[in-house]
Protein backbone atom coordinates (compact mmCIF):
# COMPACT_ATOMS: atom_id res chain seq x y z
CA UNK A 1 107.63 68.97 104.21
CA UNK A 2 110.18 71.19 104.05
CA UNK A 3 112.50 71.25 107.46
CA UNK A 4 115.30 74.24 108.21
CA UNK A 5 117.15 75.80 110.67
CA UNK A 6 117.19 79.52 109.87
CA UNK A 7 120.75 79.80 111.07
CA UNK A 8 121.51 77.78 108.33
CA UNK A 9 120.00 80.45 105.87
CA UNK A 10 121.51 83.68 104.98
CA UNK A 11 120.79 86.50 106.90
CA UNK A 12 120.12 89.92 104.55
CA UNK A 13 119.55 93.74 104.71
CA UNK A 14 115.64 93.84 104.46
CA UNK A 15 114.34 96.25 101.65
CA UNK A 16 110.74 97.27 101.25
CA UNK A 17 108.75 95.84 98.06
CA UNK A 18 109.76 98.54 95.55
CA UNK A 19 113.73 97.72 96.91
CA UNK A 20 114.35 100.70 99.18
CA UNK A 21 116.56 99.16 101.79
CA UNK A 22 115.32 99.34 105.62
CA UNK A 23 118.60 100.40 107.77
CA UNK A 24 119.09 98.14 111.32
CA UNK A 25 116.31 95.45 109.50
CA UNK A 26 117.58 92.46 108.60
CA UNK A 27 116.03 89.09 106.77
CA UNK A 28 116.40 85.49 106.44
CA UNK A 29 113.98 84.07 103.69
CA UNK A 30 113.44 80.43 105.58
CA UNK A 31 110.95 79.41 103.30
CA UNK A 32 110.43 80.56 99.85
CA UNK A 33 109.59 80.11 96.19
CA UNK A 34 112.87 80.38 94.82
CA UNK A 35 114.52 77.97 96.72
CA UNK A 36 111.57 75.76 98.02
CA UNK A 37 109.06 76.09 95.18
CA UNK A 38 106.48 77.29 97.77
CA UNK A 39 104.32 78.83 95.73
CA UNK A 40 101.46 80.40 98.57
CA UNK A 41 103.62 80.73 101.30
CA UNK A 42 106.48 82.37 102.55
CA UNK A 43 108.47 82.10 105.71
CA UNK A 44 110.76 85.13 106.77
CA UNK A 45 112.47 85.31 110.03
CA UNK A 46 113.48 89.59 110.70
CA UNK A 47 115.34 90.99 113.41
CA UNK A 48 114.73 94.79 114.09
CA UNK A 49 117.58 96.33 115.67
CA UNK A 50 116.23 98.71 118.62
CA UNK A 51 114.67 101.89 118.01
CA UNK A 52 114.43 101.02 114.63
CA UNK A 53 111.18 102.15 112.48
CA UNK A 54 110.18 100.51 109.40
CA UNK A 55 108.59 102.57 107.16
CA UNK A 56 104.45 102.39 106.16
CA UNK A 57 104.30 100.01 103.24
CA UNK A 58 101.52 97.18 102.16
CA UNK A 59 101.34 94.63 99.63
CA UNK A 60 98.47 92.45 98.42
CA UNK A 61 99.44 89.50 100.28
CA UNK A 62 98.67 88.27 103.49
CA UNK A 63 101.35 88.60 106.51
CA UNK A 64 101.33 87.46 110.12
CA UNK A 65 103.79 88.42 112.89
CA UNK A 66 104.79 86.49 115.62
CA UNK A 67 107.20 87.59 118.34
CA UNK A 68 109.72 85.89 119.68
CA UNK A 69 111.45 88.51 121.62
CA UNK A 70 111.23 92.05 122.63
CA UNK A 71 108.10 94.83 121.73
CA UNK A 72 107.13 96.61 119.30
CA UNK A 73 104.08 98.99 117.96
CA UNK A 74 102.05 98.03 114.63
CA UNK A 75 99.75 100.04 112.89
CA UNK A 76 96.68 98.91 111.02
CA UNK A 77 95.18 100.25 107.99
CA UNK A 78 93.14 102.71 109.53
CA UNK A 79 96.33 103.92 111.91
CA UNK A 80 95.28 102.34 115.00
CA UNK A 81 98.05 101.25 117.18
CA UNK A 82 98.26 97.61 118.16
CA UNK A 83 100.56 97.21 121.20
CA UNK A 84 102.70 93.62 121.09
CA UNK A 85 104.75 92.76 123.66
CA UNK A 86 106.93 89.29 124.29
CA UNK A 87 105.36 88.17 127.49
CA UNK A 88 107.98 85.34 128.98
């Protein structure tokens, strides 16, 4: 079991999978293979500034979001939008 506080973990600009940075997005790797030979699964913790739009990109992998705070819009493959909101 691998236990962290992601305060503890650096906190980096966020760059799309081909490297291009993503301005006001930025990413601590909690949980990873480097670091924590997890070799299925990783854990990333973002915070999106406001206003803030990151660009259309996929990868092959699976990905699940989970809001802690704040809204947002996502997009599926087909370009529906899929309204999220924090509801406290």
């Amino acid at each position: 079991m691998i236990k962290k506080n992601y305060k503890e973990v650096e906190n980096k600009e966020a760059t799309l999978t081909d490297g291009t940075p993503v301005k006001n997005v930025y990413v601590r790797w909690v949980i990873n293979k480097e670091d924590d030979g997890a070799q299925n699964f990783a854990m990333r913790r973002f915070e999106i500034r406001p206003d803030t739009k990151v660009p259309l990109h996929n990868h092959p992998q699976e990905h699940e979001i989970y809001i802690l705070s704040g809204k947002g819009r996502f997009y599926d493959d087909s370009g529906k939008e899929e309204n999220s909101k924090n509801k406290k």
